[in-house]
Each structure stands twice: as C-alpha cells, then as structure tokens.
N, C-alpha and C. Protein backbone atom coordinates (compact mmCIF):
# COMPACT_ATOMS: atom_id res chain seq x y z
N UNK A 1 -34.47 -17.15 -15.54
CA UNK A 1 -34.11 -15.76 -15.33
C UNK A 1 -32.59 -15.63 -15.35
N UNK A 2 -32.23 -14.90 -16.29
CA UNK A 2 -30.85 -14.86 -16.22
C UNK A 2 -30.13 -13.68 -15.08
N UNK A 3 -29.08 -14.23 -14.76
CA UNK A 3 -28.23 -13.90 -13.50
C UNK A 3 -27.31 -12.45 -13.51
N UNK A 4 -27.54 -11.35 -12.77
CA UNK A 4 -26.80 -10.07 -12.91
C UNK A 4 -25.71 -10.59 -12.38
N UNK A 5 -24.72 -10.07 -12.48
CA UNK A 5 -23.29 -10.12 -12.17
C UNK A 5 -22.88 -9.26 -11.24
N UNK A 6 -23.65 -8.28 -10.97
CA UNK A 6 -23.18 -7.09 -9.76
C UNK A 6 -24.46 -6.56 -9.03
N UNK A 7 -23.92 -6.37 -7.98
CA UNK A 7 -25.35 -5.64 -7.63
C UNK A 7 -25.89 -4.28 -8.68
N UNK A 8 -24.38 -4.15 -9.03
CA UNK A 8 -24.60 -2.68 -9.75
C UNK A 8 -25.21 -2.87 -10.88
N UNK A 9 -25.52 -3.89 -11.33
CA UNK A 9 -25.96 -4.23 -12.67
C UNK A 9 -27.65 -4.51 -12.22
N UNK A 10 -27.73 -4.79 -11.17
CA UNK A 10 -28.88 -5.53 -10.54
C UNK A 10 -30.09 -4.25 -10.24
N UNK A 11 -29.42 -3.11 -10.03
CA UNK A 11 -30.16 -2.02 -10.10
C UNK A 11 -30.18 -0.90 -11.12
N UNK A 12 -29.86 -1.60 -11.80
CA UNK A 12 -29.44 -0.28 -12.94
C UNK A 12 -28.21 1.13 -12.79
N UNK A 13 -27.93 0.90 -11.80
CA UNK A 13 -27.00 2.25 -11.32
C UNK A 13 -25.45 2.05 -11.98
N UNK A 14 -25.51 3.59 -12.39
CA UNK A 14 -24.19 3.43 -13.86
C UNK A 14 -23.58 3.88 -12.89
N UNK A 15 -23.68 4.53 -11.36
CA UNK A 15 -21.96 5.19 -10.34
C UNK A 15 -21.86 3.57 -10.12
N UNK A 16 -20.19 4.19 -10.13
CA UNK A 16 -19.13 2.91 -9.77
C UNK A 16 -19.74 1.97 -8.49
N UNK A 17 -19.51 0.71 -8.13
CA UNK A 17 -20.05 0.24 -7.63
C UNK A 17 -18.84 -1.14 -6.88
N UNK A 18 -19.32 -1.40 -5.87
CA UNK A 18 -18.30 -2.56 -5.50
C UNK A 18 -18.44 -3.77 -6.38
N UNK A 19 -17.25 -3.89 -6.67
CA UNK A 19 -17.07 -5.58 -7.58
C UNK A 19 -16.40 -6.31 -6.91
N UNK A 20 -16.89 -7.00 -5.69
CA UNK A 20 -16.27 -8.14 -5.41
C UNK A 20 -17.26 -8.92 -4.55
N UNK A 21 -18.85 -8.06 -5.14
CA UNK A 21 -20.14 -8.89 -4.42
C UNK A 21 -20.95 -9.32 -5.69
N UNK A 22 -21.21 -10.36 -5.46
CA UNK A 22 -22.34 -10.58 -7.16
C UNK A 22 -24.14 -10.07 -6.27
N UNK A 23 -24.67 -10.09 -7.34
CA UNK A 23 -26.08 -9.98 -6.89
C UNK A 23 -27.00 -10.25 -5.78
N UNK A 24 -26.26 -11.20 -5.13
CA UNK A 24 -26.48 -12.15 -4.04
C UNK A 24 -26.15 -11.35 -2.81
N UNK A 25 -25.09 -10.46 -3.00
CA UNK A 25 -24.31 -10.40 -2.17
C UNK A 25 -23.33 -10.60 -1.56
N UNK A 26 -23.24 -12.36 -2.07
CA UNK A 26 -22.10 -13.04 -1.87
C UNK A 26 -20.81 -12.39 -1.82
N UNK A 27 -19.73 -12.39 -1.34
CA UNK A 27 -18.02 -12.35 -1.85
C UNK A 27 -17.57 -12.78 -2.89
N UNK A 28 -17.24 -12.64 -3.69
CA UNK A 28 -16.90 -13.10 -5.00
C UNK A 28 -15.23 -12.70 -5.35
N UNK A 29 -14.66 -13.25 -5.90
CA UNK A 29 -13.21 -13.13 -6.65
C UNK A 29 -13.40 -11.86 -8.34
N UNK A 30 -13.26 -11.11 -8.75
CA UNK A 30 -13.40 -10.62 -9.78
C UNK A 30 -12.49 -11.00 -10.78
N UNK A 31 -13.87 -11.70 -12.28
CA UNK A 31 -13.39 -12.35 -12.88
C UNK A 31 -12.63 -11.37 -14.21
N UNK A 32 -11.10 -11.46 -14.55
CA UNK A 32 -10.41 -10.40 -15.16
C UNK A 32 -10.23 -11.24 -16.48
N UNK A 33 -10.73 -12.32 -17.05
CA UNK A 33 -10.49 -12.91 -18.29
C UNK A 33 -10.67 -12.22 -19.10
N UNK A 34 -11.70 -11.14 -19.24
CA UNK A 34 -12.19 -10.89 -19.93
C UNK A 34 -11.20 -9.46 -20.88
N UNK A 35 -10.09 -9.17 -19.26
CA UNK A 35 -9.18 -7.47 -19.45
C UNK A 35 -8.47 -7.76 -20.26
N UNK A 36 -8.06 -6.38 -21.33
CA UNK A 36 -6.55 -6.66 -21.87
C UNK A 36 -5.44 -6.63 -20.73
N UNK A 37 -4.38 -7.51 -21.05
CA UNK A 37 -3.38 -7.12 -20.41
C UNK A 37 -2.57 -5.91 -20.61
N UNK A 38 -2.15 -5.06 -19.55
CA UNK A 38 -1.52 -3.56 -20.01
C UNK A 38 -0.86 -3.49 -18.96
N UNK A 39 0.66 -2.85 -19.15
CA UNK A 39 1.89 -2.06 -17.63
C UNK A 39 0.31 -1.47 -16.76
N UNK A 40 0.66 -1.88 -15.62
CA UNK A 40 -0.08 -1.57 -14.41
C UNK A 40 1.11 -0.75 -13.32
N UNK A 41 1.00 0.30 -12.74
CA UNK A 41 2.06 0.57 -11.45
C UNK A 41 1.23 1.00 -10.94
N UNK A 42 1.82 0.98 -9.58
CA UNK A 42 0.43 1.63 -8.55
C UNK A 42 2.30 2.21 -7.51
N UNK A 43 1.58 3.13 -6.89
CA UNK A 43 2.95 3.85 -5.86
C UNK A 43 1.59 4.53 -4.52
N UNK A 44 2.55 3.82 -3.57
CA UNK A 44 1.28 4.08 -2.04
C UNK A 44 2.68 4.20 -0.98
N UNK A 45 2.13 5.38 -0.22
CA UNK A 45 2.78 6.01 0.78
C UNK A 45 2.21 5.52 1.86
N UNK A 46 3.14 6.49 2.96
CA UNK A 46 2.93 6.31 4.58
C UNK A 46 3.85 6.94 5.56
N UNK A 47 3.49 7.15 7.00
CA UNK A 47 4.13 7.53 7.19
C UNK A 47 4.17 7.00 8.81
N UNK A 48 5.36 6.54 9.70
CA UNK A 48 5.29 6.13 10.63
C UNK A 48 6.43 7.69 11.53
N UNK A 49 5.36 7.82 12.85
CA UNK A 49 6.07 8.73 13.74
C UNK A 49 6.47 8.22 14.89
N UNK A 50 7.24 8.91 15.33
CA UNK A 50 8.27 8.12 16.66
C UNK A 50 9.11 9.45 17.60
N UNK A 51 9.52 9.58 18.44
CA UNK A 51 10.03 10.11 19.27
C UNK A 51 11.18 10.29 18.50
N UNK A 52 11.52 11.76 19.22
CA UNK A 52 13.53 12.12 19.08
C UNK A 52 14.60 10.64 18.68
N UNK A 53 14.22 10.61 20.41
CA UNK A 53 15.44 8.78 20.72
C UNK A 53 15.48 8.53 19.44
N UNK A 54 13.98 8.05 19.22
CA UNK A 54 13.91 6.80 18.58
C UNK A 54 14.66 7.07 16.90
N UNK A 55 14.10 8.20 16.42
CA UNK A 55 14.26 8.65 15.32
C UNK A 55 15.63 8.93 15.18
N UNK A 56 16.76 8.97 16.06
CA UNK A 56 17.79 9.45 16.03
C UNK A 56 18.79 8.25 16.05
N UNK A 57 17.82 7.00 16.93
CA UNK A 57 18.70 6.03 16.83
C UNK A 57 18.58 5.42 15.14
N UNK A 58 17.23 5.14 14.58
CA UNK A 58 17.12 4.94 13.25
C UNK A 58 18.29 5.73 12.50
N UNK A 59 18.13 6.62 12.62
CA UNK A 59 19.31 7.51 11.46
C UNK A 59 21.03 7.76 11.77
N UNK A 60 21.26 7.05 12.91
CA UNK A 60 22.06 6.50 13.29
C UNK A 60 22.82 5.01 13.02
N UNK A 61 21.53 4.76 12.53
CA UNK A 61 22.00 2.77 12.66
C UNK A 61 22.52 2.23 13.58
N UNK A 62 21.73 2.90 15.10
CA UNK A 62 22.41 2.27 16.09
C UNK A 62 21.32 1.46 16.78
N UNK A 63 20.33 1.51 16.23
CA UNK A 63 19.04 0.62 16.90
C UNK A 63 19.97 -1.13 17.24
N UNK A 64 19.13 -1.69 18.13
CA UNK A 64 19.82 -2.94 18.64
C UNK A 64 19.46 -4.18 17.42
N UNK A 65 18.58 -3.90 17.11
CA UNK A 65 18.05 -5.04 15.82
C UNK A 65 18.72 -4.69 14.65
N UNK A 66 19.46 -4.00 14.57
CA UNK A 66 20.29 -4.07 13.22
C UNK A 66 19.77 -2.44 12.48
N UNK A 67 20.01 -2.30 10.97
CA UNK A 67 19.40 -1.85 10.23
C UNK A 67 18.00 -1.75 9.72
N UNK A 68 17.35 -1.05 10.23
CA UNK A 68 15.68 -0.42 10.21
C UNK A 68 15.12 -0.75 9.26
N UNK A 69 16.45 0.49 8.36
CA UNK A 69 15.42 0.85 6.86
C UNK A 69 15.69 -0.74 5.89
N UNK A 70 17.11 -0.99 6.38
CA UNK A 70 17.20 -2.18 5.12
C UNK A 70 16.32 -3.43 5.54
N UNK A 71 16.06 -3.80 6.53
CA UNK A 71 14.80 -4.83 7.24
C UNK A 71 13.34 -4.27 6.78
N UNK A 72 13.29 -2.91 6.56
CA UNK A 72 11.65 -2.94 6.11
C UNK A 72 11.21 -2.59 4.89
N UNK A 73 12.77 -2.53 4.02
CA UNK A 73 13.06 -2.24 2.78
C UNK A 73 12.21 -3.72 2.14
N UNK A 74 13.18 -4.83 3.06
CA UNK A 74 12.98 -6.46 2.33
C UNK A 74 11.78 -6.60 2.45
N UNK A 75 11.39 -6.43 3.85
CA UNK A 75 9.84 -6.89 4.22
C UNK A 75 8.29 -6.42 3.52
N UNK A 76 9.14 -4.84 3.18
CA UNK A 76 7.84 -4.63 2.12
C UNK A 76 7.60 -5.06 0.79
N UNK A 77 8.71 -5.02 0.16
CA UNK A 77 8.98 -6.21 -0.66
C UNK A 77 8.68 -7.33 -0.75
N UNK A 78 8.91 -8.12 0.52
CA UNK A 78 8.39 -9.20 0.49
C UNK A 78 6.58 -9.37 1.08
N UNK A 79 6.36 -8.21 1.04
CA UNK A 79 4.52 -8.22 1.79
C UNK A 79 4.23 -7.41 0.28
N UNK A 80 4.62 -6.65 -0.74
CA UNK A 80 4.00 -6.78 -1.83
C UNK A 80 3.68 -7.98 -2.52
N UNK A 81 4.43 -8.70 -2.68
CA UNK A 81 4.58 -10.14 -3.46
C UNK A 81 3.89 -11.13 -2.70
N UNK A 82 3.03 -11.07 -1.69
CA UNK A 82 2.63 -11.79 -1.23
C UNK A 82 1.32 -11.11 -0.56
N UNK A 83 0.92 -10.32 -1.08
CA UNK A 83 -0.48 -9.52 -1.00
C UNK A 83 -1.78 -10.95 -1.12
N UNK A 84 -1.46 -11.57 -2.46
CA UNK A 84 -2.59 -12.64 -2.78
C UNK A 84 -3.05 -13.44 -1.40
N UNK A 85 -1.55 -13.34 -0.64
CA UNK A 85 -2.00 -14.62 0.52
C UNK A 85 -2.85 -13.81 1.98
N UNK A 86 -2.73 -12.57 1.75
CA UNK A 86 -2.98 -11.61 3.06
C UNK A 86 -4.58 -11.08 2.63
N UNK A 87 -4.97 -10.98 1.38
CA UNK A 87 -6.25 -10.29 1.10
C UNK A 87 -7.20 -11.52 0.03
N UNK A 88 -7.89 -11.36 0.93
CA UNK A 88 -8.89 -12.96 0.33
C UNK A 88 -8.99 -12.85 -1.25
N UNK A 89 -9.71 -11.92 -1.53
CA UNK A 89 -9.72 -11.83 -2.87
C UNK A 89 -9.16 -10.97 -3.96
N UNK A 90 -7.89 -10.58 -3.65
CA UNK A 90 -6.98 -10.16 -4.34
C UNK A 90 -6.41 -11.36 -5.81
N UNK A 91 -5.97 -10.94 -6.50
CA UNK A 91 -5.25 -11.95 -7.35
C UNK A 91 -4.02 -12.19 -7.69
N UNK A 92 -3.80 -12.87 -7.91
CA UNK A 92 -1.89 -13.72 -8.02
C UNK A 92 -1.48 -13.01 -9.20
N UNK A 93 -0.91 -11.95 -8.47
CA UNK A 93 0.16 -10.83 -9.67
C UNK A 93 1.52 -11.78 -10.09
N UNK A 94 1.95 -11.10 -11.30
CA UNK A 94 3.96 -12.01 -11.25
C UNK A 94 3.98 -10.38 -11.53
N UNK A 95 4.76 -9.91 -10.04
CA UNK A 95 5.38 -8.47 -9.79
C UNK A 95 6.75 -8.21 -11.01
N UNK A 96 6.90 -7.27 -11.52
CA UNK A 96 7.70 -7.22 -12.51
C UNK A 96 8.94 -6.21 -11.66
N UNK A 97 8.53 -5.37 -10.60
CA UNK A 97 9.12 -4.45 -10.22
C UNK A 97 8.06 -4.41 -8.81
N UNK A 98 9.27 -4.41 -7.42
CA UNK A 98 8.56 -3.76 -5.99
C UNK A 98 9.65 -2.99 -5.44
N UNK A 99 9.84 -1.78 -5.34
CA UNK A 99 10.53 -1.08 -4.56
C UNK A 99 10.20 -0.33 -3.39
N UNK A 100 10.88 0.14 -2.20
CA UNK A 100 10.17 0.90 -0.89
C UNK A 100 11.77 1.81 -1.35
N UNK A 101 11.57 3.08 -0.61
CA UNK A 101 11.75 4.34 -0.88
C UNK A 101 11.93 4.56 1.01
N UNK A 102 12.69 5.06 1.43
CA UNK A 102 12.48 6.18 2.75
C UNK A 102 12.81 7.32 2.88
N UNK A 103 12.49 8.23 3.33
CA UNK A 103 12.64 9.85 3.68
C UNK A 103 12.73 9.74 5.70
N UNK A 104 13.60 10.57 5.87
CA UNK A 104 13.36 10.96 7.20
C UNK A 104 12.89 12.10 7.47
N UNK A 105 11.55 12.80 7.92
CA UNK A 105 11.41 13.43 8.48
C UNK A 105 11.35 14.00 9.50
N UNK A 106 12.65 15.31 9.75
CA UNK A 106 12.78 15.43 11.08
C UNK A 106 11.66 16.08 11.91
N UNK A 107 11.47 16.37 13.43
CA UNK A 107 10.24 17.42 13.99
C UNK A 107 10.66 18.49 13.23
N UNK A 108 9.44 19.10 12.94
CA UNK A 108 8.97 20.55 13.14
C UNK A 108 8.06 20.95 14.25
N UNK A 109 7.05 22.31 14.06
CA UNK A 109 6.51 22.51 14.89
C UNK A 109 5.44 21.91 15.02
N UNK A 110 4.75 21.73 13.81
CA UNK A 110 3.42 20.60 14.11
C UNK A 110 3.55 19.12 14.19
N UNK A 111 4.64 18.37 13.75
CA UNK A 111 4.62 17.02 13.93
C UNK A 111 6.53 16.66 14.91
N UNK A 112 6.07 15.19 15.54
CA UNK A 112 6.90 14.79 15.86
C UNK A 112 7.64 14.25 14.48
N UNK A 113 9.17 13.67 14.74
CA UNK A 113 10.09 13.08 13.77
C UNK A 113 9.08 11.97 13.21
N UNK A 114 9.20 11.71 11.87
CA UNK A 114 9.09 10.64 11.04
C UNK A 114 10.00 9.31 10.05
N UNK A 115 9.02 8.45 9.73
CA UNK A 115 9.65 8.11 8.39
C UNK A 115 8.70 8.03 7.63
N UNK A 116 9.29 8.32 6.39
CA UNK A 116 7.89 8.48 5.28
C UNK A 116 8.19 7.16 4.00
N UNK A 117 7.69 6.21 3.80
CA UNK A 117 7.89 5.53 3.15
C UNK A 117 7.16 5.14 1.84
N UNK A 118 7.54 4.90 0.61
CA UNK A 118 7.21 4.91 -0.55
C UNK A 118 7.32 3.80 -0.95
N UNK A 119 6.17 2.89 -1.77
CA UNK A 119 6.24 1.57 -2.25
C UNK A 119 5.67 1.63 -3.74
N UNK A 120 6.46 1.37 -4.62
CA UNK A 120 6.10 1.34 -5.83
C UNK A 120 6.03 -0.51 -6.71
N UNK A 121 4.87 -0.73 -7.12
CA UNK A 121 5.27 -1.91 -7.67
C UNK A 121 4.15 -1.89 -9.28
N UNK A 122 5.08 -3.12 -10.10
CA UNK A 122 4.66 -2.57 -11.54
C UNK A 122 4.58 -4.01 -11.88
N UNK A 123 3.67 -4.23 -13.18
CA UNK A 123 3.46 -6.11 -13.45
C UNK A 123 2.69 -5.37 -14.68
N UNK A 124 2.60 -6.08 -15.82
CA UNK A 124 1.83 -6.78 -17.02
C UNK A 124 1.04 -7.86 -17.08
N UNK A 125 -0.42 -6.83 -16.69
CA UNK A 125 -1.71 -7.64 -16.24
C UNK A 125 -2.90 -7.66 -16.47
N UNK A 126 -3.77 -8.23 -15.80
CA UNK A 126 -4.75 -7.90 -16.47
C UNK A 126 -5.91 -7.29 -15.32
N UNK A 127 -5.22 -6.82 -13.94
CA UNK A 127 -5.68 -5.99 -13.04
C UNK A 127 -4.70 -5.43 -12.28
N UNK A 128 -5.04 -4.22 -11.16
CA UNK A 128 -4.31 -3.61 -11.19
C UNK A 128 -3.18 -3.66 -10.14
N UNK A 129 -2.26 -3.18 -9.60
CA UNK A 129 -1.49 -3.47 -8.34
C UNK A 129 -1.91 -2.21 -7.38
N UNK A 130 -2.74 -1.71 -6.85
CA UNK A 130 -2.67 -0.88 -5.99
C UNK A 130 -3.10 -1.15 -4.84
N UNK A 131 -3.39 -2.67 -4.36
CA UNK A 131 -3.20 -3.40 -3.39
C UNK A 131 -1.85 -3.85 -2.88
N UNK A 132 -0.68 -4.02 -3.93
CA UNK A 132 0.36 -4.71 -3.72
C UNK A 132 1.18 -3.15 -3.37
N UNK A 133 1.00 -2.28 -3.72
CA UNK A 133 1.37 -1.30 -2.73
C UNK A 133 1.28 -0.89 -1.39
N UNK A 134 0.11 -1.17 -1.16
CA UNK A 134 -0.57 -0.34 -0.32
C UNK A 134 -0.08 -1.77 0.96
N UNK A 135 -0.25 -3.02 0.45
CA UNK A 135 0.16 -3.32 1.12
C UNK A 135 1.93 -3.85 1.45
N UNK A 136 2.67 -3.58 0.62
CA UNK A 136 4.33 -3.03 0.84
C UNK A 136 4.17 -1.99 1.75
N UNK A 137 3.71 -0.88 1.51
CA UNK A 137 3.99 0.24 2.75
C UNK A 137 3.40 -0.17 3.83
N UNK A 138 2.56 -0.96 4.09
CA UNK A 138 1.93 -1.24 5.69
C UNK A 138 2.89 -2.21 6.20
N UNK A 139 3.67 -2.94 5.77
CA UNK A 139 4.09 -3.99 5.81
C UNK A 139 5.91 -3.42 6.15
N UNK A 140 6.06 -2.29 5.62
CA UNK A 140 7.75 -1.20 6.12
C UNK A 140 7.36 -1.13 6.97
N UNK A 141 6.13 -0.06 6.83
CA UNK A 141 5.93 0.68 8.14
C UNK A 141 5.80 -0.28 9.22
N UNK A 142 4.79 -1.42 9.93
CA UNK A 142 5.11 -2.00 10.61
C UNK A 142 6.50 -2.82 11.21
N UNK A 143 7.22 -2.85 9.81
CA UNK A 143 8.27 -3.62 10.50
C UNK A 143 9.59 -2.53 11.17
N UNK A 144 9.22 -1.24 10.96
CA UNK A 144 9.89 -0.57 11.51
C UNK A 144 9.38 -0.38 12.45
N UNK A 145 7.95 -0.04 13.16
CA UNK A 145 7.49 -0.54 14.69
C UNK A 145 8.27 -1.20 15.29
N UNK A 146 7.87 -3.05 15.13
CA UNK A 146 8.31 -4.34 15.28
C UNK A 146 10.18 -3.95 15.82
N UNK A 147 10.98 -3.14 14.74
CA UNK A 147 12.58 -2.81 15.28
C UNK A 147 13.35 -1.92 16.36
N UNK A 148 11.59 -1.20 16.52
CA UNK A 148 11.97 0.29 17.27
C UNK A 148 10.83 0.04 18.23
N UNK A 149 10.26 -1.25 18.67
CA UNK A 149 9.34 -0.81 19.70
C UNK A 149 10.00 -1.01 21.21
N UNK A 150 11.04 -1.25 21.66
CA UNK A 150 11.40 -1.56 22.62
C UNK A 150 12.52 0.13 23.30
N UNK A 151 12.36 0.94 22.01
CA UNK A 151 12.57 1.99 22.45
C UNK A 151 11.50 3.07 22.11
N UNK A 152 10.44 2.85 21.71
CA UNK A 152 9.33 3.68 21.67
C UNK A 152 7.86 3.00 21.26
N UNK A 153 7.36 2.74 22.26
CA UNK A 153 5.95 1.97 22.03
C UNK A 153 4.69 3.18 21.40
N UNK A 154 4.94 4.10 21.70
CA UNK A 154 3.83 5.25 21.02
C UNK A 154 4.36 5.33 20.15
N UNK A 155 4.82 4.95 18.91
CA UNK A 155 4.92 5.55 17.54
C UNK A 155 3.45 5.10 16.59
N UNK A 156 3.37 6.00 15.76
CA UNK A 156 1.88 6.02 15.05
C UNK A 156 2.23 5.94 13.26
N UNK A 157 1.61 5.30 12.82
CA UNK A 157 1.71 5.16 11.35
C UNK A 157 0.47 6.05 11.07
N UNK A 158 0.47 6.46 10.12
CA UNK A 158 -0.43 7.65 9.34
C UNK A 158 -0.43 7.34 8.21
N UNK A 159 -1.42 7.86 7.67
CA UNK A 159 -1.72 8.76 5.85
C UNK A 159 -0.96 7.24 5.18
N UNK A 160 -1.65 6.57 5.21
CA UNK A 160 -1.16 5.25 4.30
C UNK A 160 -2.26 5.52 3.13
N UNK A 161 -1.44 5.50 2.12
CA UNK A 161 -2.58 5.90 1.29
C UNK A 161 -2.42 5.36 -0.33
N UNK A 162 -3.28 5.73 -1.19
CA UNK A 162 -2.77 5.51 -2.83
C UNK A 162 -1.77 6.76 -3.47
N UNK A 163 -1.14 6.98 -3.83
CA UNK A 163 -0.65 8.41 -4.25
C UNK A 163 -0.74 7.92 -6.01
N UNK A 164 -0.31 7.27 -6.26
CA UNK A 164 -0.73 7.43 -8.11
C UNK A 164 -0.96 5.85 -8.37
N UNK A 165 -1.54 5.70 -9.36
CA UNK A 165 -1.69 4.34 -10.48
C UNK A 165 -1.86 4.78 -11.34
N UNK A 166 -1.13 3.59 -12.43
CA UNK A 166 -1.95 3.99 -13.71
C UNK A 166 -1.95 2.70 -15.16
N UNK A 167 -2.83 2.57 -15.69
CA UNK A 167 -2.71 1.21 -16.90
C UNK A 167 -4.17 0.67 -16.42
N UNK A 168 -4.68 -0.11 -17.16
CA UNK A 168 -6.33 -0.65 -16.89
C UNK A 168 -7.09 0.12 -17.50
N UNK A 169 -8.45 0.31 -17.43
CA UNK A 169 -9.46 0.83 -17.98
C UNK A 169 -9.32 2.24 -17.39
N UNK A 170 -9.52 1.80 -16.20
CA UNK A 170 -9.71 3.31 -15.64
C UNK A 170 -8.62 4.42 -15.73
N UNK A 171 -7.43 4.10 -16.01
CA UNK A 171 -6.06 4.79 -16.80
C UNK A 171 -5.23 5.39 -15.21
N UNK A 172 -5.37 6.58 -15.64
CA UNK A 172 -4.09 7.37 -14.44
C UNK A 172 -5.22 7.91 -13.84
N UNK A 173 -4.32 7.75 -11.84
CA UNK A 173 -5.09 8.57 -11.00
C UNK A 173 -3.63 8.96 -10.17
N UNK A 174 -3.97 10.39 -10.02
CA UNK A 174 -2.81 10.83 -8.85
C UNK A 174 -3.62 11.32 -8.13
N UNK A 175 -2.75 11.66 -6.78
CA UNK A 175 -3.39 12.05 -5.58
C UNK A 175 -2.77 13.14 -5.66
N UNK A 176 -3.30 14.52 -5.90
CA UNK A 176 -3.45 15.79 -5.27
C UNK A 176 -3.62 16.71 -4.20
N UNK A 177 -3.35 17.64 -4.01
CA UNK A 177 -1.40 17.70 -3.83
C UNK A 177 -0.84 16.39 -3.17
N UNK A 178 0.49 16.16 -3.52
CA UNK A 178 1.04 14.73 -3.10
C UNK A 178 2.16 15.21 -1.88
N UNK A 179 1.58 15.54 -0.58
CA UNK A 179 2.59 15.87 0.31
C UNK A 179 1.70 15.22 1.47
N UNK A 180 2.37 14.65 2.62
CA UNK A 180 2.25 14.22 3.80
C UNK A 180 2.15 15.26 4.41
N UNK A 181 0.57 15.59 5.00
CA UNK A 181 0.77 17.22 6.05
C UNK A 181 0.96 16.23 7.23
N UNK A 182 1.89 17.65 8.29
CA UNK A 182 1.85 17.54 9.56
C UNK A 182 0.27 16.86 9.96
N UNK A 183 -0.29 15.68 11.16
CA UNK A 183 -1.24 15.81 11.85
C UNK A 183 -1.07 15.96 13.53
C-alpha cells in the first residue's frame, strides 16, 4: 500500500491543511526539494507597551542598560538568523537581508505609550521566511522587556503578527488594514 504524505492527502480534502504531520501523524520536517527557488520576504510586526517613566526613559536614552532600541535592533537580528535553532522544524535559511524598524508610540486615549517594531527579512529559497520574522520581532520586543524591566514589570507585548510576504507558490499576502489598533 503505498504511503500518503499528508493527512491532507490521506482524506482527500483539497482546504489547505497542516504540513508538518505525515499521515501518521507524526512531526515531520517539510520536504522543499522539490520548490523552485524564488526572492522570499516576509515583514512581521509588534508591539510592546510600557508606562510614561518607562517610555520616556527609552526615548531619552537614559535607561541604565544602555541603548534599548540599538540592543533589540541586534538581537532581533540575531533571533531571525537563528530561527532554525528555536523552532524544531523550521529550515536553515542563508538570510540575504534582516532588518528591525522602531516607531514610538506615544499614549493616547485608548492605549498606554508604546514601541512598535518592524522585522523584515528576505533570502533566495526554496521556502518561505515568515517565521524568521515573526521570530526577529518577538525576539526586539522581548529584549526591550529584558532592558526596561527593572523600571516597569507590567509592560505587555501585543499584535505580533504577519503583516506581508511574498515569493513561493502561494505568492503575496498582506495584512489588511496594516495599522496597530489601540487595545
């Protein structure tokens, strides 16, 4: 009896389906030999909130650990490029391009002060990077916690999310409308 490759194959069902279980169930690695290689970018947001103080010392550069943004600038950077080792079955990208992005958002009436951070990364592959984003922005955003928690332990990261990709089969996806609401 020859062997389905997906569950999704296993039942006949043409909606999209998880690929990283074979028939079994098992966990599986997804095998990409088969993709053309094509420019892949993926760009994933976030947003970490924090108190007045805190937000004021950030935009100040007077926090005691140094510089905020340029520490979670590197770190997401360096947690894109190293996605393969943090997510079991992710695959070993050669990143061509990882950048993080910050915005300060000050309070308004519905939200406390923010930072809103942007991670864009791009490779010639043969799957896609919207893991190596997603995990660059978790990876700012925490390390701006990690710089600012000794002056604000309630700060909250939010709306970490995909905002666009595009290259692979499945081509371009943006996220509509692309704005961080107040929560």
């Amino acid at each position: 009896m020859e062997e389905k490759e997906s569950v999704q194959e296993e039942y006949g069902n043409t909606e999209p389906a998880f690929t990283h279980f074979d028939a079994q169930g098992n966990a599986v690695m997804v095998d990409v030999s088969g993709k053309d290689v094509t420019l892949r970018e993926a760009t994933a947001e976030g947003v970490i909130r924090m108190s007045q103080q805190c937000f004021e010392l950030v935009r100040s550069g007077g926090m005691k650990k140094g510089d905020v943004l340029g520490v979670a600038r590197i770190a997401g950077i360096m947690g894109a490029k190293r996605t393969a080792e943090l997510i079991p079955l992710c695959h070993i990208l050669n990143l061509t391009k990882a950048s993080l992005d910050f915005k300060l958002m000050p309070a308004d009436r519905d939200a406390r002060p923010g930072i809103r951070a942007l991670c864009t990364v791009r490779c010639s592959g043969k799957t896609g990077v919207e893991m190596e984003a997603l995990t660059g922005v978790s990876v700012a955003l925490l390390t701006i916690y990690d710089m600012c928690k000794a002056v604000d332990r309630s700060m909250e990261m939010e709306q970490v999310r995909l905002v666009r990709k595009s290259g692979g089969k499945s081509g371009l996806f943006e996220r509509v409308p692309h704005v961080i609401k107040s929560m």
